[in-house]
N, C-alpha and C. Protein backbone atom coordinates (compact mmCIF):
# COMPACT_ATOMS: atom_id res chain seq x y z
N UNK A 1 5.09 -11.17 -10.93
CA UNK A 1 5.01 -10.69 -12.28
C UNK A 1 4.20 -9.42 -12.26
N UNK A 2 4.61 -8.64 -12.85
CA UNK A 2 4.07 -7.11 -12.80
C UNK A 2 3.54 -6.36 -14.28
N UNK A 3 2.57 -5.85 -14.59
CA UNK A 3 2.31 -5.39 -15.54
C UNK A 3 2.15 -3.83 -15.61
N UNK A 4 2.86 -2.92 -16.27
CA UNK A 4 2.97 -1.66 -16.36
C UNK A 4 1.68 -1.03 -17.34
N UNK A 5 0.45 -1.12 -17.08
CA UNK A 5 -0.53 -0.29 -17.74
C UNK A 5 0.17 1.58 -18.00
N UNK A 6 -0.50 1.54 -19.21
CA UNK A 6 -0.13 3.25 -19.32
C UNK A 6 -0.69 4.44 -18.73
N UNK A 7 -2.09 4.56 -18.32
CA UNK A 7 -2.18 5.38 -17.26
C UNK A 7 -3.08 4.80 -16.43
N UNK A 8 -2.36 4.03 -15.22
CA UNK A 8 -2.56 3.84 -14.16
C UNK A 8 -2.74 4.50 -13.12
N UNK A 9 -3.99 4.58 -12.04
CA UNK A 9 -4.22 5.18 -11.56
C UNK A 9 -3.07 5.04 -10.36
N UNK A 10 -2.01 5.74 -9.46
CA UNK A 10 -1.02 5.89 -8.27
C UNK A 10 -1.99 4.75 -7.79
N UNK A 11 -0.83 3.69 -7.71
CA UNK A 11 -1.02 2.59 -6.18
C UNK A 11 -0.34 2.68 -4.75
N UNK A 12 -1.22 1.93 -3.76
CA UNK A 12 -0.49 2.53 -2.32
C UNK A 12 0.79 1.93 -2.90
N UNK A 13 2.15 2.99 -1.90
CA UNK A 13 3.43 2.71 -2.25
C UNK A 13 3.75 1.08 -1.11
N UNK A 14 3.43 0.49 -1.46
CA UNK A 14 4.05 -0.62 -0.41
C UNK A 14 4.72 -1.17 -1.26
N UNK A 15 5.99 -2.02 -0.36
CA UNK A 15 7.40 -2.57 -0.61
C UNK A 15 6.90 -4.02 -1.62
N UNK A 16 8.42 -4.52 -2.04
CA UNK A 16 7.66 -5.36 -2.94
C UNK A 16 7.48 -6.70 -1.84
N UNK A 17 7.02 -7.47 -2.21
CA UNK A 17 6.49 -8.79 -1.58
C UNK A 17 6.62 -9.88 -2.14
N UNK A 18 7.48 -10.88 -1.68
CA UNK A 18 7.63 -12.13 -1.92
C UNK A 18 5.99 -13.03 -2.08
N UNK A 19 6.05 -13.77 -3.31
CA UNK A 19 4.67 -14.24 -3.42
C UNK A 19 4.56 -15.97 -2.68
N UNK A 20 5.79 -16.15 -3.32
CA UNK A 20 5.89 -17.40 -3.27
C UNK A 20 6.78 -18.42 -4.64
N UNK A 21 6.87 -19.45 -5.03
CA UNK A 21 7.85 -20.02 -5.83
C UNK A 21 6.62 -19.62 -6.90
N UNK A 22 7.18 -19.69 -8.17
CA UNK A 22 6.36 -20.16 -9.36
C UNK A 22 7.79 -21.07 -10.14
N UNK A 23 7.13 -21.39 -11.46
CA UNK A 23 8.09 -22.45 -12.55
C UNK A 23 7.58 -21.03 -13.21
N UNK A 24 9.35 -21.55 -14.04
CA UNK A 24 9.55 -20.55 -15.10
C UNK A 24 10.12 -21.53 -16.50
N UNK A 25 9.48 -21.44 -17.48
CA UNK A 25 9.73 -22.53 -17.98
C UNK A 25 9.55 -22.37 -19.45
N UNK A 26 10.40 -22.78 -20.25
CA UNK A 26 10.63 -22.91 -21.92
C UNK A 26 9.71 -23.75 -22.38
N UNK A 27 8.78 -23.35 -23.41
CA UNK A 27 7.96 -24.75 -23.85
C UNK A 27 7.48 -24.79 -25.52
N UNK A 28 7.46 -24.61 -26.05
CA UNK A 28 7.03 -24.77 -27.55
C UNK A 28 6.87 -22.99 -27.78
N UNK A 29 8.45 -22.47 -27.68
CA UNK A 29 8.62 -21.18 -28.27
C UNK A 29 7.76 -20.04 -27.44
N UNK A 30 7.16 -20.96 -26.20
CA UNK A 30 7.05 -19.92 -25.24
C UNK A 30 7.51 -19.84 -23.89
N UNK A 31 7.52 -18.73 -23.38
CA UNK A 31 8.19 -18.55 -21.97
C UNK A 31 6.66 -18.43 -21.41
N UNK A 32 6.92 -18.90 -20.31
CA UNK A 32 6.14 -19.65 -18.87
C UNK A 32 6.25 -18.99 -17.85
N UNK A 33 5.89 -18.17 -17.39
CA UNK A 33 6.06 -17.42 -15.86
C UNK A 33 5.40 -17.24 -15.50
N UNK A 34 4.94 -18.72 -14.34
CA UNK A 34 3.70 -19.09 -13.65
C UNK A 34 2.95 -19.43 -14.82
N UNK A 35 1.31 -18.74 -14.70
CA UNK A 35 0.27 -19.03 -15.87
C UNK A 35 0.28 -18.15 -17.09
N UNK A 36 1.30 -17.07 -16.90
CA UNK A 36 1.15 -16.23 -17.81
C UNK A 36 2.26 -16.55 -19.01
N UNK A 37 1.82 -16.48 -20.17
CA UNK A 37 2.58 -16.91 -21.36
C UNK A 37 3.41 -16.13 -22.14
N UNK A 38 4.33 -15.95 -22.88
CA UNK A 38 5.38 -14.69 -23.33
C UNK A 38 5.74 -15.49 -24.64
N UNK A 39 5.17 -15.19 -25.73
CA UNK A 39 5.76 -15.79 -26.83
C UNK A 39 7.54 -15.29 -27.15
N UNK A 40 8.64 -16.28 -27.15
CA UNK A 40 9.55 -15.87 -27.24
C UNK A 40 10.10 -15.09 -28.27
N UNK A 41 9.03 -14.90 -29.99
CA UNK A 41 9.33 -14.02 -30.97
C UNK A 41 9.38 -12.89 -30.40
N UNK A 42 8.42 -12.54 -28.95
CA UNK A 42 7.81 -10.84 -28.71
C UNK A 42 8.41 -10.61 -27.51
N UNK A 43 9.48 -11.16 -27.13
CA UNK A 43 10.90 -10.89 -25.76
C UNK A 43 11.89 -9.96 -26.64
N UNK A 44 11.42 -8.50 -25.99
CA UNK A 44 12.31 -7.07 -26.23
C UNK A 44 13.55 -7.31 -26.09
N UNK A 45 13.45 -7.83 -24.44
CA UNK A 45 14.94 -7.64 -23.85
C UNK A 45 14.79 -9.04 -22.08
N UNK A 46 15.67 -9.17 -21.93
CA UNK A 46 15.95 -10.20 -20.67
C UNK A 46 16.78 -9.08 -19.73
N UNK A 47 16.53 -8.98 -18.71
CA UNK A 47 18.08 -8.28 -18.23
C UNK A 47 17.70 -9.00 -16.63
N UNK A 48 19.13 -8.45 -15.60
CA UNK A 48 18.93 -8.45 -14.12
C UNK A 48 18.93 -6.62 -13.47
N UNK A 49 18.49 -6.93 -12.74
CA UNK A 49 18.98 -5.25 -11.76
C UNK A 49 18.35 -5.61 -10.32
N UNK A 50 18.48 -4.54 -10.05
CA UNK A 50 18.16 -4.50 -8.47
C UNK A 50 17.26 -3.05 -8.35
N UNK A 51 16.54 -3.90 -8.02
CA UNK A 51 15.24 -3.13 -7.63
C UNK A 51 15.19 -1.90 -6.62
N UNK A 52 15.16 -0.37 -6.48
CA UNK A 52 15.58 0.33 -5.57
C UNK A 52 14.22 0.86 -5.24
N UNK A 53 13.77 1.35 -4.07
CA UNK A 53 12.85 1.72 -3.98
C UNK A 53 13.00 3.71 -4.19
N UNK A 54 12.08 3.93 -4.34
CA UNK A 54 12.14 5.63 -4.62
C UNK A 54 11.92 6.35 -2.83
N UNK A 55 12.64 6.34 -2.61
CA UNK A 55 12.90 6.73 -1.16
C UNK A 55 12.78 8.22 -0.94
N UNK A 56 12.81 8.96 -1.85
CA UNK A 56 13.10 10.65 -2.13
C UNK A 56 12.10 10.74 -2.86
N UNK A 57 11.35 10.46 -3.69
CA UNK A 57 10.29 10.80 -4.15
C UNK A 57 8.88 10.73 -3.03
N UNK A 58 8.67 9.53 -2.07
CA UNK A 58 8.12 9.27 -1.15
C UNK A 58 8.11 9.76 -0.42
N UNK A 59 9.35 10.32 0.06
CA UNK A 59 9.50 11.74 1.35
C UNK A 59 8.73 13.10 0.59
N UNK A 60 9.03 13.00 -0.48
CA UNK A 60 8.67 14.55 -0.81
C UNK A 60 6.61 13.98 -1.39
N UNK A 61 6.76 13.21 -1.31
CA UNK A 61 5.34 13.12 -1.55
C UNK A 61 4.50 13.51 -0.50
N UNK A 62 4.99 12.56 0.50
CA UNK A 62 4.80 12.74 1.98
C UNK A 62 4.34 14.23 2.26
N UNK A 63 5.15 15.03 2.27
CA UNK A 63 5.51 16.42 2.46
C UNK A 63 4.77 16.84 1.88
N UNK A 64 4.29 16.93 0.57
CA UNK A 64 3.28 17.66 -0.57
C UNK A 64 1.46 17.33 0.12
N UNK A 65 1.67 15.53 0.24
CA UNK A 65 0.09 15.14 1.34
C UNK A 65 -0.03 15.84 2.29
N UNK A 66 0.75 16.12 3.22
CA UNK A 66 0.92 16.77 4.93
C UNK A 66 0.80 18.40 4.51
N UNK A 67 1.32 18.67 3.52
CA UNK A 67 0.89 20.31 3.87
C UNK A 67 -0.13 20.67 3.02
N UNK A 68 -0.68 19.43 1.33
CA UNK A 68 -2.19 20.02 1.88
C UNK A 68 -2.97 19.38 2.38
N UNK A 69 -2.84 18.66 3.02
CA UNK A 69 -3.85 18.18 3.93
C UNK A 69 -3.92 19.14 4.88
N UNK A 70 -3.33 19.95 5.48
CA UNK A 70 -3.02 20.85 6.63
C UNK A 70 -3.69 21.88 5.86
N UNK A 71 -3.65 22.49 4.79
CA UNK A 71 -4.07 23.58 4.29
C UNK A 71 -5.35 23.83 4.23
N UNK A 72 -6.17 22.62 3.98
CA UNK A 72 -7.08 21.98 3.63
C UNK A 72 -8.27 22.37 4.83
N UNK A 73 -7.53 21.34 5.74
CA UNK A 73 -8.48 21.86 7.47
C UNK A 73 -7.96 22.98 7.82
N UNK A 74 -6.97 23.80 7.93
CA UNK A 74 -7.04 25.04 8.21
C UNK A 74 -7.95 26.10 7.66
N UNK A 75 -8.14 25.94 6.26
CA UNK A 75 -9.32 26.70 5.25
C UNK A 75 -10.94 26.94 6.04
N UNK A 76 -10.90 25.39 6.52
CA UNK A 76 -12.30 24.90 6.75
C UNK A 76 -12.47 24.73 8.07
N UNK A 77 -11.29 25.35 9.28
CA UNK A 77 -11.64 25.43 10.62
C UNK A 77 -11.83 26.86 10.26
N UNK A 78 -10.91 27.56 9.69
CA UNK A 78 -11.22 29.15 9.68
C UNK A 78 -12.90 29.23 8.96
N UNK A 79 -13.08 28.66 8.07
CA UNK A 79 -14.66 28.30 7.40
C UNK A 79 -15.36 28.18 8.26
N UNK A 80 -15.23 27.46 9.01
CA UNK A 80 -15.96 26.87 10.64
C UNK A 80 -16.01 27.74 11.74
N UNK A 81 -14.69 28.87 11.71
CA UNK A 81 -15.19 29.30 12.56
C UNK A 81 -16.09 30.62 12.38
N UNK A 82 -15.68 30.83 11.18
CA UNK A 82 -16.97 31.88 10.40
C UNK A 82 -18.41 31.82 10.65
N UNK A 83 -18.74 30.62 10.39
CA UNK A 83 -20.00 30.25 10.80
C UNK A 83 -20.67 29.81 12.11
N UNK A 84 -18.99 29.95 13.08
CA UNK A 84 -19.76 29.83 14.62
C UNK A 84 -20.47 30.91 14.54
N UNK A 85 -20.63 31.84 14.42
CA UNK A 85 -21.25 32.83 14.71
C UNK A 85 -23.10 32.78 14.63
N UNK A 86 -23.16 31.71 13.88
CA UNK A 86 -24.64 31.63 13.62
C UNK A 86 -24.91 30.42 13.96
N UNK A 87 -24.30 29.38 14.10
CA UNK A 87 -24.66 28.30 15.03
C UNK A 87 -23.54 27.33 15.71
N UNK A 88 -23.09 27.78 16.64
CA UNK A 88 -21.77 27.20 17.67
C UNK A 88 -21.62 26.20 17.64
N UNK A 89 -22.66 24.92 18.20
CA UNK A 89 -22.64 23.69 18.56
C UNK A 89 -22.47 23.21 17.10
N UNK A 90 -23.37 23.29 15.49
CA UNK A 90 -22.47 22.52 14.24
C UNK A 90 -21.50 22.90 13.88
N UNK A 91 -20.98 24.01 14.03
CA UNK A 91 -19.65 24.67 14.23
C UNK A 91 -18.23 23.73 14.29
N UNK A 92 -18.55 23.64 15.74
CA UNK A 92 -17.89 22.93 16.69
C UNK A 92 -17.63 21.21 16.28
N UNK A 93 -18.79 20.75 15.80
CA UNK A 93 -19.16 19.44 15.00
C UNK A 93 -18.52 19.47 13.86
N UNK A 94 -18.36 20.14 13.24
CA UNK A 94 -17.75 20.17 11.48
C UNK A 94 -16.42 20.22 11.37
N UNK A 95 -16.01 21.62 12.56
CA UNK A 95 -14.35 21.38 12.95
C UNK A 95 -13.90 19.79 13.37
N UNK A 96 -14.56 19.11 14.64
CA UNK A 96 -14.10 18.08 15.10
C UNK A 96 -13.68 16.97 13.73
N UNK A 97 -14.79 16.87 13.14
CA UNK A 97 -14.89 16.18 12.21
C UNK A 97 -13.53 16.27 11.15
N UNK A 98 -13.52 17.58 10.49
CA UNK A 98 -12.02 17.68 10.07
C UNK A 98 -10.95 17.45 10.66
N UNK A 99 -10.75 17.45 11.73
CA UNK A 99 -9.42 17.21 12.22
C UNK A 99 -9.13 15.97 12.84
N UNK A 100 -10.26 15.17 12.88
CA UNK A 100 -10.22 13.71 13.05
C UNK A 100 -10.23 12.99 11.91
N UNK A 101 -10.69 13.23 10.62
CA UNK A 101 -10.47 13.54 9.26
C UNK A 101 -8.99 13.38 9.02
N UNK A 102 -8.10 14.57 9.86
CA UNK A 102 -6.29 15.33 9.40
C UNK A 102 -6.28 14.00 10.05
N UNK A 103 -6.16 13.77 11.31
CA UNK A 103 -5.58 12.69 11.97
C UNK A 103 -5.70 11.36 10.90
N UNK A 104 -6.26 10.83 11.08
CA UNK A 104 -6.64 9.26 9.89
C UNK A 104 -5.75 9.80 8.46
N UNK A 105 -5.72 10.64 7.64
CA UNK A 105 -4.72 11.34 6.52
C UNK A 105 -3.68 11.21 6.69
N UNK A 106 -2.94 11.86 8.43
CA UNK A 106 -1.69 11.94 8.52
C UNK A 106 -1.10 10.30 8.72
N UNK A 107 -1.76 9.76 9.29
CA UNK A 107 -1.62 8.31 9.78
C UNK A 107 -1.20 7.59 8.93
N UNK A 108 -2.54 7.85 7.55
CA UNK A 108 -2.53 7.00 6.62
C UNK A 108 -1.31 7.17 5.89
N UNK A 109 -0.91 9.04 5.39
CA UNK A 109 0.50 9.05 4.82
C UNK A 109 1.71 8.62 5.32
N UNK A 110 1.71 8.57 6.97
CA UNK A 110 2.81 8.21 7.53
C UNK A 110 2.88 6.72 7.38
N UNK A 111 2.43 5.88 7.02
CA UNK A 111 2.56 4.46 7.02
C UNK A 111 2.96 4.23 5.70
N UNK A 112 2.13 4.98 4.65
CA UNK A 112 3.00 5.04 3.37
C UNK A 112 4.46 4.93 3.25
N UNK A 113 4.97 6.28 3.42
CA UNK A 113 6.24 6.49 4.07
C UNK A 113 6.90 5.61 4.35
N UNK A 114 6.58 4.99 5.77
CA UNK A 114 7.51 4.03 6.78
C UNK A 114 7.34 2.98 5.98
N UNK A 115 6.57 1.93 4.86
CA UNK A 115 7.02 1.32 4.16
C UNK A 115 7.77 1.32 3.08
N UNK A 116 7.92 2.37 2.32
CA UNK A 116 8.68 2.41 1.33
C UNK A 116 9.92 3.46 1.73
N UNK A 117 10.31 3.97 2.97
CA UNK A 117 11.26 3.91 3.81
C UNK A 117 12.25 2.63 4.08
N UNK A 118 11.04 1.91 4.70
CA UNK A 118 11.75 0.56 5.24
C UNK A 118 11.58 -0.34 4.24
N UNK A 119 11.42 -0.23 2.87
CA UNK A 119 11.84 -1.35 1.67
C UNK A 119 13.08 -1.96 1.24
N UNK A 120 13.31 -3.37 1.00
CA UNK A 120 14.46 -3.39 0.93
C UNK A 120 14.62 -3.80 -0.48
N UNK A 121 16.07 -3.32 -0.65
CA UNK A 121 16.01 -3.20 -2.29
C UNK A 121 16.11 -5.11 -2.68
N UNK A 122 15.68 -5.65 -3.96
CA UNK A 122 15.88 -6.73 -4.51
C UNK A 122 16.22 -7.06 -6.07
N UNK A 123 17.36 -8.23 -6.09
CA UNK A 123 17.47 -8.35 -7.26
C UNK A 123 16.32 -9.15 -7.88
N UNK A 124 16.68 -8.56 -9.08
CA UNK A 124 15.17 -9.25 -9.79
C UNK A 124 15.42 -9.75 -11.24
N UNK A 125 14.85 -10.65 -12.39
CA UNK A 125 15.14 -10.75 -13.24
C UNK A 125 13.72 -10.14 -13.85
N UNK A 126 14.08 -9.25 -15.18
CA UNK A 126 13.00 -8.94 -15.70
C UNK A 126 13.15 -9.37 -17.05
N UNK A 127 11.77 -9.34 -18.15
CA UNK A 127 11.58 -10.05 -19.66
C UNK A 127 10.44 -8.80 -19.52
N UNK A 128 11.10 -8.28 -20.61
CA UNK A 128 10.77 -7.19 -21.51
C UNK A 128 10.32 -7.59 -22.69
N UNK A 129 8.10 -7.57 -23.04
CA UNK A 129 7.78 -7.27 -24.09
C UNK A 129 8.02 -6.38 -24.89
N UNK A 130 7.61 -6.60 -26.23
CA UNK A 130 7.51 -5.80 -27.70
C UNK A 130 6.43 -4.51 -26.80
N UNK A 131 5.41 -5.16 -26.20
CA UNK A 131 4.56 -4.50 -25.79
C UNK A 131 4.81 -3.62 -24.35
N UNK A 132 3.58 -3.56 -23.75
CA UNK A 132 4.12 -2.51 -22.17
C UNK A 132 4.33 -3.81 -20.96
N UNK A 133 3.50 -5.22 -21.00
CA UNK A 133 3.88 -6.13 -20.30
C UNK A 133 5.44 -6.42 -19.63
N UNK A 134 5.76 -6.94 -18.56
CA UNK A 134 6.75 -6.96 -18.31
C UNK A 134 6.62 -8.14 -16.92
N UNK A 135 7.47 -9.11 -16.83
CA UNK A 135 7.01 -9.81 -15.75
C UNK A 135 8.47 -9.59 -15.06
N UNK A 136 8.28 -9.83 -13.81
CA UNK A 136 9.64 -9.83 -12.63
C UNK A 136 9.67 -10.78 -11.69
N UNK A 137 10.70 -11.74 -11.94
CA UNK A 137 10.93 -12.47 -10.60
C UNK A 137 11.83 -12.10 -9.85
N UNK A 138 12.22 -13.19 -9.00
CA UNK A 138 13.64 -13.26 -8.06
C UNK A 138 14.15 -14.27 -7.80
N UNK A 139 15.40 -13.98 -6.93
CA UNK A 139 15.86 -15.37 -6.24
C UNK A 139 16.54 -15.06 -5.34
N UNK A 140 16.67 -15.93 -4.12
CA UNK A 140 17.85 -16.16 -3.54
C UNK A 140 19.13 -16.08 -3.42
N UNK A 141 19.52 -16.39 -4.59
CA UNK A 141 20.39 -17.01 -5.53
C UNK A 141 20.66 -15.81 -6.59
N UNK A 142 21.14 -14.29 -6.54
CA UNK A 142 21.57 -13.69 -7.56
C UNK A 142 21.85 -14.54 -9.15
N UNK A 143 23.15 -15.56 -8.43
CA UNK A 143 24.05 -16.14 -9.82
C UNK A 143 22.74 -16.62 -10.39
N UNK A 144 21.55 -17.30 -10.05
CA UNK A 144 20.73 -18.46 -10.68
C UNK A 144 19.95 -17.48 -11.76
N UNK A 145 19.47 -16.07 -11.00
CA UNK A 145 18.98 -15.30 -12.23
C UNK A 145 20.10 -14.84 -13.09
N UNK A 146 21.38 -14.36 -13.07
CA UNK A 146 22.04 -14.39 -14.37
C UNK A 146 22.10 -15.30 -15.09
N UNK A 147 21.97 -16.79 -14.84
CA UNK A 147 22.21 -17.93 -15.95
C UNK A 147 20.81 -17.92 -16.63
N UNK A 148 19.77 -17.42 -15.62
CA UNK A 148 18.28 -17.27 -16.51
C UNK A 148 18.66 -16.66 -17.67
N UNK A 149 19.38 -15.66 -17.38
CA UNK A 149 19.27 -14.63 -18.51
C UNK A 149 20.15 -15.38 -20.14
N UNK A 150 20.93 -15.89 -19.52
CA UNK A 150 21.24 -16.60 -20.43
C UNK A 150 20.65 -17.69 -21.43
N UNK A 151 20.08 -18.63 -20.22
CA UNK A 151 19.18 -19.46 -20.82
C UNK A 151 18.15 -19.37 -21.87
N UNK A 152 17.19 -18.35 -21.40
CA UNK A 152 15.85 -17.50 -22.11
C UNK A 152 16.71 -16.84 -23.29
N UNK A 153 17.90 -16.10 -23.40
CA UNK A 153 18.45 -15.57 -24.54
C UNK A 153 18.85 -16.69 -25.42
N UNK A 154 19.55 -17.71 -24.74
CA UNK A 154 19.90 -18.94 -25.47
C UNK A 154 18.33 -19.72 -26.40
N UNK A 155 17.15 -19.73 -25.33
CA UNK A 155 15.76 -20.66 -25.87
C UNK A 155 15.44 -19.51 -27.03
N UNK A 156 15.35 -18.20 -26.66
CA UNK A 156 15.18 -17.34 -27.95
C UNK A 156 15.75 -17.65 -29.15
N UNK A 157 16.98 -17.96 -28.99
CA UNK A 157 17.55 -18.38 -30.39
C UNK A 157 17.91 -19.44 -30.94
N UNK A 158 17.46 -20.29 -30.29
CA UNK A 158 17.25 -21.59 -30.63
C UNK A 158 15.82 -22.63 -30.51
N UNK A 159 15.38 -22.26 -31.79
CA UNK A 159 13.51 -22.71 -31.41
C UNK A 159 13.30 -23.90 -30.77
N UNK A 160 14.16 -25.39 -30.87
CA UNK A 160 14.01 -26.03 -30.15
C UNK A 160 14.20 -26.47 -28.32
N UNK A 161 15.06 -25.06 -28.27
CA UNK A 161 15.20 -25.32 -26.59
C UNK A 161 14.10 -25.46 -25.84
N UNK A 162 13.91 -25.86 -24.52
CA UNK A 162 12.95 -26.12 -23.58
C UNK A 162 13.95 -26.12 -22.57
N UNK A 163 13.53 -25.82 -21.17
CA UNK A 163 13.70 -26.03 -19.57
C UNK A 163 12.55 -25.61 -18.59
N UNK A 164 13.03 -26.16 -17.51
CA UNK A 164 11.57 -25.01 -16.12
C UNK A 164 12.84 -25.27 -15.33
N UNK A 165 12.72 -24.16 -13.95
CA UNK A 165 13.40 -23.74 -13.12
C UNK A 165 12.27 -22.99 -12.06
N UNK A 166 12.22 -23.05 -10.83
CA UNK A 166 11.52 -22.77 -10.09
C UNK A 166 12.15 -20.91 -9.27
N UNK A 167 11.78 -20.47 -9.50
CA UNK A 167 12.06 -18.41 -9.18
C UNK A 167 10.81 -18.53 -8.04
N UNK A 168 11.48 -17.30 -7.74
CA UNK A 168 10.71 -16.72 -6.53
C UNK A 168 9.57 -16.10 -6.88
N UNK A 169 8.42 -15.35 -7.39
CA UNK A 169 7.38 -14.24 -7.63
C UNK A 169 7.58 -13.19 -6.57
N UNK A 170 7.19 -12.33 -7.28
CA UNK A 170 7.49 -11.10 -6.46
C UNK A 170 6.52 -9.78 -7.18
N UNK A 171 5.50 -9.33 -6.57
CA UNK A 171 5.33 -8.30 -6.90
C UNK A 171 5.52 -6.72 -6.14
N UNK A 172 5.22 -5.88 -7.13
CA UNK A 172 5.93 -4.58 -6.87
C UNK A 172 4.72 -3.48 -7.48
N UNK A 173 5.10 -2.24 -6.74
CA UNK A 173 4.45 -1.23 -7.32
C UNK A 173 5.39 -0.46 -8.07
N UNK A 174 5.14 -0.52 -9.50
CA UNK A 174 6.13 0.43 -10.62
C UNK A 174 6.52 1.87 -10.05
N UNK A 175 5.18 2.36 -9.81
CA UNK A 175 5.26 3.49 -9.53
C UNK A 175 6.32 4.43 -8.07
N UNK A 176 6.69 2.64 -7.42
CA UNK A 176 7.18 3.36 -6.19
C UNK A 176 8.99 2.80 -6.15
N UNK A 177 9.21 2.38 -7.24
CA UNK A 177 10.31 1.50 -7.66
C UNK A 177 11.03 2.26 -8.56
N UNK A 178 12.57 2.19 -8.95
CA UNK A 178 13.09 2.33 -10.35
C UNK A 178 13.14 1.37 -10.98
N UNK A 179 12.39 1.29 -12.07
CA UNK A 179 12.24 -0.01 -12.49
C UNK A 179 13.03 0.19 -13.86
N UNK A 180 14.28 -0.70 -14.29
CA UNK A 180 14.71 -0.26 -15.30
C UNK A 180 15.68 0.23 -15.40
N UNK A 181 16.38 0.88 -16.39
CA UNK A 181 17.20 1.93 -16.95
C UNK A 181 16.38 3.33 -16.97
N UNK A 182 17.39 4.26 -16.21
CA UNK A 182 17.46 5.70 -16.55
C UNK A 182 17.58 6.38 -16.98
N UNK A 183 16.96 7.12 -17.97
CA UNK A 183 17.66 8.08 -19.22
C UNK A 183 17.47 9.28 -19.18
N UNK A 184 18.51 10.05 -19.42
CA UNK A 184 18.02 11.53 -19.34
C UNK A 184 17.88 12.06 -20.96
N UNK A 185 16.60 12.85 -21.14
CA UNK A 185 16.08 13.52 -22.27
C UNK A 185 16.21 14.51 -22.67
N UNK A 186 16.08 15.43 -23.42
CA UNK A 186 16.07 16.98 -23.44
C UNK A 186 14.82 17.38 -24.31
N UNK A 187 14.18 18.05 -24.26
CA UNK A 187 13.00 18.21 -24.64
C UNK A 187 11.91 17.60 -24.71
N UNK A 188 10.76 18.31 -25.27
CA UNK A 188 9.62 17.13 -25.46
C UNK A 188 8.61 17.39 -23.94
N UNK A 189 7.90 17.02 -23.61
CA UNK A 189 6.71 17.49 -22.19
C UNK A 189 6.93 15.96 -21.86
N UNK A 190 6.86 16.34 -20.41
CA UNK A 190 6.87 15.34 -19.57
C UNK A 190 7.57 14.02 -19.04
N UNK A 191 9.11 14.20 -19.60
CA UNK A 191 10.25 13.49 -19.85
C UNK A 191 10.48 13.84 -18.28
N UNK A 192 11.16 12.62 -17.47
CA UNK A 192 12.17 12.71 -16.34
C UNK A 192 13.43 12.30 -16.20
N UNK A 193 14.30 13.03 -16.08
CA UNK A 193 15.77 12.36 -16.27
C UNK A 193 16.02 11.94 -15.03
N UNK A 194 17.06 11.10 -14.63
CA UNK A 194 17.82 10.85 -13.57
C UNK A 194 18.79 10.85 -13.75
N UNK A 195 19.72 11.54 -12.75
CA UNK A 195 21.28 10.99 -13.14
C UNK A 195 22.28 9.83 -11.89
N UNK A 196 22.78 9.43 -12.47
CA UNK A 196 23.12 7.96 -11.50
C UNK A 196 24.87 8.59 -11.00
């Protein structure tokens, strides 16, 4: 289950991760997923999709970390070497330091990368609050989350329904995912379109 805060600080991009089973379950006009509660008046929307990871945004992120990170210690070896001139040996110390610094950076971005490279996409069922909340499971079993969807649309409109069904948990980083529907905008600051 995943919650979309509005300005969230960038999380590491890692793939999503199987948690383990939870119950998903209808109970006195609320939805159940795991411990967390979803009053069924305040369910936006139910849908399925498949989870893609942002594979092109991650490369080019990549690319944006690596060259300034590179820019960065180049500034400050040329900085460094300015100041050999007046004392060699911290000189020499301050360079090392940066570029053992670049090394651990590049490392760290390259592992970024190679996981959300090597992510594999998953179907997922999502329940869309009134609000920014949003929880996501999975399954095994594609068909079992479309009949969810049914079900939860069916308990929505019928106050007395109840069931539980056992889903997979799964969390994800929003930020490194398409999560959703794509829309393209025209105007306005800070809109991103995609086209499919």
């Amino acid at each position: 289950m995943t919650s979309l805060p509005e300005n969230a600080p960038p999380l590491p991009a890692w793939p999503p991760r199987l948690v383990g089973s939870i119950d998903l379950r209808v109970s006195k006009r609320l939805l159940w997923v795991g411990r967390a509660a979803y009053p069924l008046q305040n369910i936006a929307r139910v849908h399925t999709f498949t989870l893609h990871p942002k594979r092109k945004e991650a490369t080019v992120r990549f690319l944006k970390n690596v060259a300034l990170t590179l820019a960065v210690a180049i500034a400050l070896t040329v900085l460094g070497g300015a100041t050999a001139l007046a004392n060699r040996e911290a000189s020499e110390g301050i360079i090392s330091f940066v570029w053992w610094g670049v090394i651990a950076a590049l490392i760290y971005f390259l592992v970024q990368l190679v996981m959300v490279l090597s992510a594999d996409s998953h179907y997922v069922l999502a329940v869309e609050t009134n609000g920014r909340s949003t929880a996501v499971v999975t399954s095994a079993n594609p068909h079992h989350l479309d009949r969810l969807v049914g079900q939860i649309s069916h308990a929505i409109e019928n106050p007395g329904a109840e069931f539980q069904v056992t889903v997979d948990s799964i969390t994800i980083n929003p930020q490194s995912y398409y999560f959703g529907d794509n829309v393209n905008m025209y105007g306005g600051t800070g809109n991103v379109g995609m086209a499919s």
